[in-house]
N, C-alpha and C. Protein backbone atom coordinates (compact mmCIF):
# COMPACT_ATOMS: atom_id res chain seq x y z
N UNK A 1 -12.03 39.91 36.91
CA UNK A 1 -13.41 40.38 37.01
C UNK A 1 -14.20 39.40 37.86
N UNK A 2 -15.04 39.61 38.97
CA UNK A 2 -15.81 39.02 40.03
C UNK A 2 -17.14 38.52 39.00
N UNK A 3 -17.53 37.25 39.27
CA UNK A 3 -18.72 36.64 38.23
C UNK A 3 -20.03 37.57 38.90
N UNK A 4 -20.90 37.70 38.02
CA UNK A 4 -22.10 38.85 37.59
C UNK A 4 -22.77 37.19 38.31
N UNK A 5 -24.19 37.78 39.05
CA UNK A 5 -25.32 37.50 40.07
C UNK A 5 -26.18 37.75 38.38
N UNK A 6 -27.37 36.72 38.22
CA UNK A 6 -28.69 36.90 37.49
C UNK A 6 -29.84 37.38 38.57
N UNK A 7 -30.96 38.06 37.83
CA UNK A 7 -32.04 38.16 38.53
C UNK A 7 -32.72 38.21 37.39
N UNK A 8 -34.17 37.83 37.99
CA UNK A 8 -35.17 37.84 36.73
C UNK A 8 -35.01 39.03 35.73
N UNK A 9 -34.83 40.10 36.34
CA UNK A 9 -35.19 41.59 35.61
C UNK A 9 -34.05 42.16 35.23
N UNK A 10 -32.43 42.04 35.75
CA UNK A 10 -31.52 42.15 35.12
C UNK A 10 -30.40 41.94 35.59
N UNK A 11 -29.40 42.22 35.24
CA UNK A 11 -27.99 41.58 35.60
C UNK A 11 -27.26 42.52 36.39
N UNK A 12 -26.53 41.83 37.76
CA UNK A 12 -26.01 42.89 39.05
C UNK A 12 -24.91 42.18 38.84
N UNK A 13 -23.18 43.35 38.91
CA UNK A 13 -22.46 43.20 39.17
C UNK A 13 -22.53 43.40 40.82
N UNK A 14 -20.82 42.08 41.00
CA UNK A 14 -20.79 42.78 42.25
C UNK A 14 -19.48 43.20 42.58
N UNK A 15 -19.04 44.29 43.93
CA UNK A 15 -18.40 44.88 43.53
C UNK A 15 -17.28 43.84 44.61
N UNK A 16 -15.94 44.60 44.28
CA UNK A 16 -14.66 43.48 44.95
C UNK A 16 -15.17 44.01 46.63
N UNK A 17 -15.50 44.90 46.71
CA UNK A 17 -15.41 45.41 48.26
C UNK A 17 -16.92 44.92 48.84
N UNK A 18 -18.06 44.56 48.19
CA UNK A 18 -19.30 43.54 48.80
C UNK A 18 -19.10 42.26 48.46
N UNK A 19 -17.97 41.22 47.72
CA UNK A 19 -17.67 40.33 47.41
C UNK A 19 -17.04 40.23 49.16
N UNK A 20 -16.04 41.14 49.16
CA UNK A 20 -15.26 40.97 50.60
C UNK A 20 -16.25 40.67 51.84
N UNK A 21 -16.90 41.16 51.95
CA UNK A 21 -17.52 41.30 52.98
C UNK A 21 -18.59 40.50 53.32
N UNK A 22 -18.97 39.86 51.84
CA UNK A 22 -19.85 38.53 52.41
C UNK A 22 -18.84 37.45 52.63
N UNK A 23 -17.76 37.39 51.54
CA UNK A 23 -16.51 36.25 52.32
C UNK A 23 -15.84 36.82 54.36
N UNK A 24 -16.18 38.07 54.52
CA UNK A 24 -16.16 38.12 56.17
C UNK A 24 -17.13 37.65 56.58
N UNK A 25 -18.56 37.57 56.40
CA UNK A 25 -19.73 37.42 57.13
C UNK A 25 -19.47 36.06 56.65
N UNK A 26 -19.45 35.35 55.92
CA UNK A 26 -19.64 33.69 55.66
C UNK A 26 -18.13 32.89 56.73
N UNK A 27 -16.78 33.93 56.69
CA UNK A 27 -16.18 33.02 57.40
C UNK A 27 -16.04 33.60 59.08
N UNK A 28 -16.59 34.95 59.61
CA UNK A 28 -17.26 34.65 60.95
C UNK A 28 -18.53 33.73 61.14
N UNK A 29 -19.65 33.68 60.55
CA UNK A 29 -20.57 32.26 60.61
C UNK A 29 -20.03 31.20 61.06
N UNK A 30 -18.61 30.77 60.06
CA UNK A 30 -17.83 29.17 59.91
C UNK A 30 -17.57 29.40 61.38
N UNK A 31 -16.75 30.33 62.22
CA UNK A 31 -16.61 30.27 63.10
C UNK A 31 -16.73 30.31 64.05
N UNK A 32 -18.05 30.80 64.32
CA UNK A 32 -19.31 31.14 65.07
C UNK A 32 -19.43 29.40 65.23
N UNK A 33 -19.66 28.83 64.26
CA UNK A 33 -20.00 27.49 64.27
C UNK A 33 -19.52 26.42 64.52
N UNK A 34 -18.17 26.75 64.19
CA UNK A 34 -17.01 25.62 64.88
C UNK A 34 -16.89 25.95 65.95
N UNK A 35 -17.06 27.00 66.99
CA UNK A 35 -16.54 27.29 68.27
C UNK A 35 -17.67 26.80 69.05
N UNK A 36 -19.36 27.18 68.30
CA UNK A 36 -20.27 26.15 69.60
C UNK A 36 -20.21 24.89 69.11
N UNK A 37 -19.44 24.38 68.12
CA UNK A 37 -20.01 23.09 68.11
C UNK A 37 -18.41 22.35 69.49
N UNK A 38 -17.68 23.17 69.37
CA UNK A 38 -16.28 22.33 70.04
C UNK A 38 -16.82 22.48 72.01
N UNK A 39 -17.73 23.72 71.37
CA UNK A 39 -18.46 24.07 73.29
C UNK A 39 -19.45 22.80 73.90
N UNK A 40 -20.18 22.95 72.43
CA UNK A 40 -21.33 21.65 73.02
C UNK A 40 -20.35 19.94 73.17
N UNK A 41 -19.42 19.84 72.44
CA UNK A 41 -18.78 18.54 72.66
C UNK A 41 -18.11 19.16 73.69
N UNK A 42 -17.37 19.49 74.55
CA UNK A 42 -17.08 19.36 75.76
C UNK A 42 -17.85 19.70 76.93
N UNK A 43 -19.17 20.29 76.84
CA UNK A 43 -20.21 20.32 77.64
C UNK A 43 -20.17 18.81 77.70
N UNK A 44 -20.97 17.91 76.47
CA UNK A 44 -20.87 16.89 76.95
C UNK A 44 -19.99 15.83 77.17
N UNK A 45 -18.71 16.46 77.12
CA UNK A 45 -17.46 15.71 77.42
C UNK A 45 -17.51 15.39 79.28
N UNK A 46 -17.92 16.71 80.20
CA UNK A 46 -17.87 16.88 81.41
C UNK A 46 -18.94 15.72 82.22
N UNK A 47 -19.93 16.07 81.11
CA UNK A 47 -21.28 15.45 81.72
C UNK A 47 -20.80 13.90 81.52
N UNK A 48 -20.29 13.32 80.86
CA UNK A 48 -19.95 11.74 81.06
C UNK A 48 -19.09 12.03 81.93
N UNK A 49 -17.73 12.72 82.18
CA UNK A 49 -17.31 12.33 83.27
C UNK A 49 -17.75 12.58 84.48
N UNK A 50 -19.15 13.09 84.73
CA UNK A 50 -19.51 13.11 85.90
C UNK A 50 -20.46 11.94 86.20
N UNK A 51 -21.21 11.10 84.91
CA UNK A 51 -21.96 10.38 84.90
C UNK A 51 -20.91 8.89 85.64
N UNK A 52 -19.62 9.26 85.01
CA UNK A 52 -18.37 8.07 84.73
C UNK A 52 -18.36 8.26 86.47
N UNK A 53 -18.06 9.27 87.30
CA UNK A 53 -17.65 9.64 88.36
C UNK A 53 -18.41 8.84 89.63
N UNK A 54 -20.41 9.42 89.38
CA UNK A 54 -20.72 9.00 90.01
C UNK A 54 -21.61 7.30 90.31
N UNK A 55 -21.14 6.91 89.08
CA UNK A 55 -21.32 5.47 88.63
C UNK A 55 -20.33 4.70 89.09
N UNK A 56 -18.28 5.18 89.48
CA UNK A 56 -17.53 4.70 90.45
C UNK A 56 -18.41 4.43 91.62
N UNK A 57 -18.57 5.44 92.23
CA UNK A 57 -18.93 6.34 93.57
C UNK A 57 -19.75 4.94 94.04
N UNK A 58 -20.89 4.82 93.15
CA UNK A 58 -21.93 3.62 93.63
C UNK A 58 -21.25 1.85 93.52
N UNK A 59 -20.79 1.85 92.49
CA UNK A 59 -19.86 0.34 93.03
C UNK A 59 -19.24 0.08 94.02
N UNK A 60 -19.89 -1.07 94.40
CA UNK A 60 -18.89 -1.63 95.66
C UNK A 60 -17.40 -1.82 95.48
């Protein structure tokens, strides 16, 4: 049996098939979230090596 949600005014089961579907929506989120966070670290993965690049460039 899936654990019963309180509300002030009374008690909501929930059912196995809206249990499912917030465990889909919570683990597309997770991954929604791990994928920009791996985007923004190699955005700025590029940007140092271009910082790295043109900081050669200027040494004698």
């Amino acid at each position: 049996m899936l654990p019963k949600f309180f509300s002030s005014s009374k008690k909501v089961g929930i059912t196995s098939k809206s249990f499912q579907s917030y465990a889909d929506f919570s683990n597309a989120l997770n991954i929604f979230s791990l994928t920009h966070t791996e985007l923004i670290s190699f955005r700025a993965m590029l940007a140092v090596q271009e910082i790295t690049h043109n900081t050669s460039e200027l040494a004698p």
